[in-house]
C-alpha atoms as a PDB file:
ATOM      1  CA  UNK A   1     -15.922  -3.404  -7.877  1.00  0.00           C
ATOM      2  CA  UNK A   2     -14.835  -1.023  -5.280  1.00  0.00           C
ATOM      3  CA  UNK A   3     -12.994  -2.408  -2.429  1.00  0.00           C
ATOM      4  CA  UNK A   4     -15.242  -5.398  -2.350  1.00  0.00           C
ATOM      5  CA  UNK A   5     -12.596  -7.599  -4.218  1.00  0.00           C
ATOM      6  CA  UNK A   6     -10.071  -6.863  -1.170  1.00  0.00           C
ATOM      7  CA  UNK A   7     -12.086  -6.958   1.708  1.00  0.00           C
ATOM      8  CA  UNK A   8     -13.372 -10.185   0.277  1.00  0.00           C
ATOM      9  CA  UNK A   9     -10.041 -11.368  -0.295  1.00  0.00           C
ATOM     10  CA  UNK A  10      -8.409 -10.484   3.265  1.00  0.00           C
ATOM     11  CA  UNK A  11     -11.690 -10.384   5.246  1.00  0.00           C
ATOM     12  CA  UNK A  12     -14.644 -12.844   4.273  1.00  0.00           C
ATOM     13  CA  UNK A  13     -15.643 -12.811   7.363  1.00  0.00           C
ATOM     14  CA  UNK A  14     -15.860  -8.868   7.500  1.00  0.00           C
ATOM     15  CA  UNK A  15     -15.059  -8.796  11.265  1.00  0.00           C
ATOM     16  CA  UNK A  16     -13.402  -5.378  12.871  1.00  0.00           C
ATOM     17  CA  UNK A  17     -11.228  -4.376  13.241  1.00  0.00           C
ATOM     18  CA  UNK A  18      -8.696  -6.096  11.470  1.00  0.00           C
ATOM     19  CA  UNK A  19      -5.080  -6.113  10.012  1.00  0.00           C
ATOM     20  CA  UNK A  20      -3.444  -8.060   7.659  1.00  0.00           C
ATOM     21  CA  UNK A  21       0.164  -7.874   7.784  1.00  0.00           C
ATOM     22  CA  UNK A  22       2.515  -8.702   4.707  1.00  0.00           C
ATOM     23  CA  UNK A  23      -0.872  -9.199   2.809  1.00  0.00           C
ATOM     24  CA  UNK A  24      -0.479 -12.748   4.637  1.00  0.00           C
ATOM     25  CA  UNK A  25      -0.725 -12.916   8.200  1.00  0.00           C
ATOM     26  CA  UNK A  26      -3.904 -12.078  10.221  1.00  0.00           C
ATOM     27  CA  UNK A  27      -2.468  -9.198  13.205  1.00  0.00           C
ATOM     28  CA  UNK A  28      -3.514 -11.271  16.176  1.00  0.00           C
ATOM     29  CA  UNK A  29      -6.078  -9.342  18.580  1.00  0.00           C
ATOM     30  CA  UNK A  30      -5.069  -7.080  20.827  1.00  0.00           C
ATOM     31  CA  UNK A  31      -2.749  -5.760  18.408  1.00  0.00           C
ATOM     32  CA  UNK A  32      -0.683  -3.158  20.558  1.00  0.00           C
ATOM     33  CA  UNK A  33      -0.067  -6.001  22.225  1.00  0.00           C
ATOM     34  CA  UNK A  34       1.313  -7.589  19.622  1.00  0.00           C
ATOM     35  CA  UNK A  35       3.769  -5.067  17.814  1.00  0.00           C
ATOM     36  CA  UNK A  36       6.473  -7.928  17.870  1.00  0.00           C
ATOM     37  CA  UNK A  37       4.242  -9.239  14.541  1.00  0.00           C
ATOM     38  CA  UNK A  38       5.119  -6.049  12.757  1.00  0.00           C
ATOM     39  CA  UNK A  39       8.718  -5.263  13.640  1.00  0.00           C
ATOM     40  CA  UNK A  40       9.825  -8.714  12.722  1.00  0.00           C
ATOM     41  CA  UNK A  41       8.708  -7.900   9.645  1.00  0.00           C
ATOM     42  CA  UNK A  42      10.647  -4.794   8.676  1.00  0.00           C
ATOM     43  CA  UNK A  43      14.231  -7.158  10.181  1.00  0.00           C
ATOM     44  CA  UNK A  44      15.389  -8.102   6.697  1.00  0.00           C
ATOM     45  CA  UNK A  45      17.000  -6.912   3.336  1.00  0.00           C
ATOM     46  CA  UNK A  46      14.407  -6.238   0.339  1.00  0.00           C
ATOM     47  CA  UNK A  47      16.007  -8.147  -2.870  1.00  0.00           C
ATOM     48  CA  UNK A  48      14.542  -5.083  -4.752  1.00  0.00           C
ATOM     49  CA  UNK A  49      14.791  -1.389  -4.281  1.00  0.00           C
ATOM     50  CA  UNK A  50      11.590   1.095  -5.071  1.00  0.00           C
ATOM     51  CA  UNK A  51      11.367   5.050  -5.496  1.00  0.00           C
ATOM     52  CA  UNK A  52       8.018   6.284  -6.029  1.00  0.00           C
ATOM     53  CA  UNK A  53       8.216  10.135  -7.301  1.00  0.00           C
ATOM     54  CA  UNK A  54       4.852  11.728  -7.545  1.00  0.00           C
ATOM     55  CA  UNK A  55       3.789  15.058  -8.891  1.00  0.00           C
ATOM     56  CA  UNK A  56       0.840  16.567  -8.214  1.00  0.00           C
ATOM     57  CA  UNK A  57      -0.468  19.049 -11.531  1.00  0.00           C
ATOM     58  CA  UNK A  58      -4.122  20.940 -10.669  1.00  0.00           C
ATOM     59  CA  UNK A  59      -6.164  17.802 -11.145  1.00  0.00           C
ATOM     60  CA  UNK A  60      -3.465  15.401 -12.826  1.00  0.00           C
ATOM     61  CA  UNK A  61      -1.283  13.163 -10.847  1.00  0.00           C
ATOM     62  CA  UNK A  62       1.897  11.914 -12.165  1.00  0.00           C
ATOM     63  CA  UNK A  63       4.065   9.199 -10.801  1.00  0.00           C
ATOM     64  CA  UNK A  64       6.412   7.389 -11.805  1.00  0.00           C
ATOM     65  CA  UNK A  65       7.730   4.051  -9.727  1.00  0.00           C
ATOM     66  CA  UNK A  66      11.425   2.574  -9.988  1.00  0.00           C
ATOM     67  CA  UNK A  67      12.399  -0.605  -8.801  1.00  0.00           C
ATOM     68  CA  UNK A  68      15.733  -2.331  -9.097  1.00  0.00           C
ATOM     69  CA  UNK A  69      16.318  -6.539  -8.751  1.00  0.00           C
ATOM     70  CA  UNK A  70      18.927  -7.255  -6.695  1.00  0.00           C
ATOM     71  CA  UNK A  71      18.644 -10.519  -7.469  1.00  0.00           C
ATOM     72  CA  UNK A  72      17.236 -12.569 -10.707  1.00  0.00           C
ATOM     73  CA  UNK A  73      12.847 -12.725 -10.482  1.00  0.00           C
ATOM     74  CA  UNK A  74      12.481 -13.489 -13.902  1.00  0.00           C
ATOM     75  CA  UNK A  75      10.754 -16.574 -13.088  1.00  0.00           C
ATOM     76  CA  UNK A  76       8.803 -15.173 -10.389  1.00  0.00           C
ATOM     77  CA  UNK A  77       4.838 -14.277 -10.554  1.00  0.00           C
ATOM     78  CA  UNK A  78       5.711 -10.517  -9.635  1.00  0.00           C
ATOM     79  CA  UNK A  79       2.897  -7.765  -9.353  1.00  0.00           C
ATOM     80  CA  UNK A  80       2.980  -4.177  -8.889  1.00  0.00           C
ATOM     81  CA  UNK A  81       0.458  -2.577  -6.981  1.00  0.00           C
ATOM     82  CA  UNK A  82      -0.169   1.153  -6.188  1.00  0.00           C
ATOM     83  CA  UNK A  83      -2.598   2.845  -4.187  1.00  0.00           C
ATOM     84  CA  UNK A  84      -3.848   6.282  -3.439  1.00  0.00           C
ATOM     85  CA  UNK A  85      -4.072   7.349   0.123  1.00  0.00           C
ATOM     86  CA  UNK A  86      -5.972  10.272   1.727  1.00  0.00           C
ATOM     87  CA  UNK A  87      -5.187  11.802   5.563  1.00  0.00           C
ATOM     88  CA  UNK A  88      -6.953  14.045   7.618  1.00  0.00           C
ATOM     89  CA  UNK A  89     -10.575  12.986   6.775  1.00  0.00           C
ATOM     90  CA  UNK A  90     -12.789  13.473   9.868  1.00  0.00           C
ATOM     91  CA  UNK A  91     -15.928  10.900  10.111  1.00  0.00           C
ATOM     92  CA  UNK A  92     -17.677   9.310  13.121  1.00  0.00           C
ATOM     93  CA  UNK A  93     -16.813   5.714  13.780  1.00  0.00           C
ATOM     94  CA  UNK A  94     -17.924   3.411  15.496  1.00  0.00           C
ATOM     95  CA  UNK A  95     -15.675   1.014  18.168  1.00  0.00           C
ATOM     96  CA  UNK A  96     -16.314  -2.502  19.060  1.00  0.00           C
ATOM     97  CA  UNK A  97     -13.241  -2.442  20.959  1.00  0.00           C
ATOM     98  CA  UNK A  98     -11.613  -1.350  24.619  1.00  0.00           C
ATOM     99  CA  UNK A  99      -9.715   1.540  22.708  1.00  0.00           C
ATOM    100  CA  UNK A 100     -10.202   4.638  23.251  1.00  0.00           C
ATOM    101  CA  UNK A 101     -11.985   4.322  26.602  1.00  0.00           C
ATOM    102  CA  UNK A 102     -14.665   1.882  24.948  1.00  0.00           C
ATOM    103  CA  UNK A 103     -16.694   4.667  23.538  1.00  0.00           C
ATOM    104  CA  UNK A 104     -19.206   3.045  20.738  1.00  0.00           C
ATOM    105  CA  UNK A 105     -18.362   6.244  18.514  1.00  0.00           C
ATOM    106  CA  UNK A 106     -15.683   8.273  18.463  1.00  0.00           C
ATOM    107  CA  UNK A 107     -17.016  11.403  17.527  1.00  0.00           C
ATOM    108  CA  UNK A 108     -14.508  13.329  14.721  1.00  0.00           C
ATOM    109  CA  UNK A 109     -12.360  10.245  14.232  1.00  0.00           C
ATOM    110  CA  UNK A 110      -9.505  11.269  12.573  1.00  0.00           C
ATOM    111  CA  UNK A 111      -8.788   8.574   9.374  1.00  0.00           C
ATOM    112  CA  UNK A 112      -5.263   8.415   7.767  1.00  0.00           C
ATOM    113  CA  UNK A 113      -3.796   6.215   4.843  1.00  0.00           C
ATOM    114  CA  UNK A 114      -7.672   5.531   3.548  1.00  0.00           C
ATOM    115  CA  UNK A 115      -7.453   3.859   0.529  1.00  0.00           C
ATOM    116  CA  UNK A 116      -9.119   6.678  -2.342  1.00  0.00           C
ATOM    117  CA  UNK A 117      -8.032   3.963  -5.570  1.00  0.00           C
ATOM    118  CA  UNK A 118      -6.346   1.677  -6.733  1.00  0.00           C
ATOM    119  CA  UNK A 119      -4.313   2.219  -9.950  1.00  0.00           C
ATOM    120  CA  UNK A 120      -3.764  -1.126 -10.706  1.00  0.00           C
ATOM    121  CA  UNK A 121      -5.796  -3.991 -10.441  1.00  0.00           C
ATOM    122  CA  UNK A 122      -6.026  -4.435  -6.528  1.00  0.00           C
ATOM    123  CA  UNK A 123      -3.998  -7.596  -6.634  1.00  0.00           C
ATOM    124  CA  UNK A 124      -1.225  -6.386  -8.355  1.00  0.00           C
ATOM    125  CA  UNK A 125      -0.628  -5.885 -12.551  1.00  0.00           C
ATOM    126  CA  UNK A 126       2.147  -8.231 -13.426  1.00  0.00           C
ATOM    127  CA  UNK A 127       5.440  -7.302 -14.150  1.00  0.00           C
ATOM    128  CA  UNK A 128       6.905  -8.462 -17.477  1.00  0.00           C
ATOM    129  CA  UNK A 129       9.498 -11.593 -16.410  1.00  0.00           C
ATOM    130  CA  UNK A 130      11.998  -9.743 -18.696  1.00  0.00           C
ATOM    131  CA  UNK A 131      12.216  -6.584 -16.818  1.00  0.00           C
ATOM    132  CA  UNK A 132      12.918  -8.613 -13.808  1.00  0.00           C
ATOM    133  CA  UNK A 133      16.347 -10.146 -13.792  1.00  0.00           C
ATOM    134  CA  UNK A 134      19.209  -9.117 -11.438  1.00  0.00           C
ATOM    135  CA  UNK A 135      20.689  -5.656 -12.076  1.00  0.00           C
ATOM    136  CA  UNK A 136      17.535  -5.005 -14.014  1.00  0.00           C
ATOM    137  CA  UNK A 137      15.454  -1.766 -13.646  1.00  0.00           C
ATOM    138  CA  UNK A 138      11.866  -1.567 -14.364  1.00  0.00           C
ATOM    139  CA  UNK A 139       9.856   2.267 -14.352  1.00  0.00           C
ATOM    140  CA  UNK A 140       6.182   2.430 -14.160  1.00  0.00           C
ATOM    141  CA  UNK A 141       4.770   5.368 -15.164  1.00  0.00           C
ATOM    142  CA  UNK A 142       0.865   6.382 -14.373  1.00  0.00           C
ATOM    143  CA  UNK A 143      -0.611   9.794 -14.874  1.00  0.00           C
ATOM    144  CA  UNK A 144      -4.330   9.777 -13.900  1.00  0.00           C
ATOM    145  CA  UNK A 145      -6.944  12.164 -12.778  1.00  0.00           C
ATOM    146  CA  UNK A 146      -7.154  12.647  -8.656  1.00  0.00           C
ATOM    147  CA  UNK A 147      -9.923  10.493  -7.934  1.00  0.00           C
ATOM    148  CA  UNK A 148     -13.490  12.160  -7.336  1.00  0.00           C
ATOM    149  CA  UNK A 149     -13.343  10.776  -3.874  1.00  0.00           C
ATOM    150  CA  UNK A 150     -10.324  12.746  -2.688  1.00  0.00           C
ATOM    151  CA  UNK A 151     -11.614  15.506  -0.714  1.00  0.00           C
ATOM    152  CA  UNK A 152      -8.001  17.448  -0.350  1.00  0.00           C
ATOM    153  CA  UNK A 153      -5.677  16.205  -2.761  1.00  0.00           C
ATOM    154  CA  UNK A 154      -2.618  17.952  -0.726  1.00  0.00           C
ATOM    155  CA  UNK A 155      -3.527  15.757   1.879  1.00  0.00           C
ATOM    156  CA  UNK A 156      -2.850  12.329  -0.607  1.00  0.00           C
ATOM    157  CA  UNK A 157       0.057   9.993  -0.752  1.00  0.00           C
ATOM    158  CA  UNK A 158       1.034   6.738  -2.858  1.00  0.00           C
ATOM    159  CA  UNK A 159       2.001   3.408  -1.907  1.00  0.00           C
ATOM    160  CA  UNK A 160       3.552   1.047  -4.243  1.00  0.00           C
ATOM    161  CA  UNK A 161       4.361  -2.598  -3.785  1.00  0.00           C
ATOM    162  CA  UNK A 162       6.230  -5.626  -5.233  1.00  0.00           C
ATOM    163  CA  UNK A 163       4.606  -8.426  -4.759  1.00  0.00           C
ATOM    164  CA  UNK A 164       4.878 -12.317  -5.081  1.00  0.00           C
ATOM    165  CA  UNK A 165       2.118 -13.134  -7.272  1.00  0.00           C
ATOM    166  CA  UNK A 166       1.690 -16.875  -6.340  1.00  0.00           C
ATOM    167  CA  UNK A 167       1.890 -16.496  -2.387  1.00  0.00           C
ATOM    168  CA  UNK A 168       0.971 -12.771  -2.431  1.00  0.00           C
ATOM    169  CA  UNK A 169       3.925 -11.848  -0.197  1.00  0.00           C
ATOM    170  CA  UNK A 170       5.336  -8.664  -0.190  1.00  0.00           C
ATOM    171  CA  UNK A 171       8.307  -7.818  -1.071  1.00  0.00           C
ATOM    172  CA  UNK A 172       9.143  -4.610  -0.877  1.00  0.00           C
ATOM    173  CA  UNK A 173       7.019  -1.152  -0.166  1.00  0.00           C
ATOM    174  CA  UNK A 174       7.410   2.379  -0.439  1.00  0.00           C
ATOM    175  CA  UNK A 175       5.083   5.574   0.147  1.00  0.00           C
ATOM    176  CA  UNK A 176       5.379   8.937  -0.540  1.00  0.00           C
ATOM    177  CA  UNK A 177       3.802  12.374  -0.807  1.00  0.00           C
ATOM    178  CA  UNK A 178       2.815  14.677  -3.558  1.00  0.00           C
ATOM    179  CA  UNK A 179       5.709  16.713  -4.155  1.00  0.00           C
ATOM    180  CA  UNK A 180       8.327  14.114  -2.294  1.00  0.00           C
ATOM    181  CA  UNK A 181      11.388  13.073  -4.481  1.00  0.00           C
ATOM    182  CA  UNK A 182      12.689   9.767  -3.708  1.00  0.00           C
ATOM    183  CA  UNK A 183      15.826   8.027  -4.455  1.00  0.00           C
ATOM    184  CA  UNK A 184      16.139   4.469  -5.288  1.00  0.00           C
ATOM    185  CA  UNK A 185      16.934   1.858  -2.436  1.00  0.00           C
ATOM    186  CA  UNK A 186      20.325   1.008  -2.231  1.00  0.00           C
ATOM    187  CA  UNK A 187      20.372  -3.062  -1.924  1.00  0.00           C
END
């Protein structure tokens, strides 16, 4: 359990570091030399809009995710999948790389967007074929203890994602803080 399933999935290899863009594509080494691999990925139209609105209570987190079909998926594999994110969390790390000056640890490393849980199953849960046809709007609502591994829950976000279930494609993404109020996509 764990992250196991993912890394396995994206990583067998469990080389680092290492990126994989659109859930798909392996982010060819050096990648800030290759930023042209993530921009022409953000060129096109979503057929879907997403909002994610969450709410953080004491120790209960609320959310609620919107998306709207702009065009018909109801015979699509589609998958939601949402994610809890923690910033800010200082840890040694170690670096195989030139970055950075080619230190081997980087003393205090600063760690953002760390993956704290997944609230679905880390694949995706699927989303019903009826709620997906065009014009159709589908709200997913979780409300969940913070995770014990959160050490600052003001410092969490959410990510949600559409996904093709057969090719595991994204389709569309959104993040957003505690507290953040988001309005649906226009498509």
């Amino acid at each position: 359990s764990g992250i196991g399933p993912l890394v396995n999935y994206f990583n067998p290899s469990g080389g680092y570091p290492f990126a994989t863009l659109n859930r798909t594509t392996t982010w060819s080494y050096p990648e800030p030399n290759n930023l042209g691999q993530v921009v022409n990925l953000t060129n096109g139209d979503a057929d879907l809009g997403l909002s994610i609105n969450p709410v953080l209570n004491g120790t209960t987190m609320d959310i609620e995710i919107t998306a709207k079909f702009g065009i018909d998926y109801s015979t699509s594999d589609l998958k939601l999948v949402v994610y809890v994110l923690e910033d800010d969390l200082l840890y040694d790390q170690q670096n195989y790389t030139d970055y950075y000056g080619g230190a081997s640890v980087l003393a205090n490393f600063e760690h953002d967007y760390v993956l704290r849980a997944s609230l679905t199953d880390l694949m995706g849960d699927t989303i019903l074929p009826s709620s997906t046809s065009a014009n159709s709007i589908f709200v997913e609502t979780i409300s969940t203890a913070v995770p014990s591994n959160v050490a600052d829950s003001d410092k969490t976000s959410v990510v949600a994602f559409i996904v093709n279930g057969s090719s595991n494609t994204v389709i569309n993404v959104r993040s957003a803080y505690f507290g953040e109020t988001q309005t649906l996509q226009e498509l």
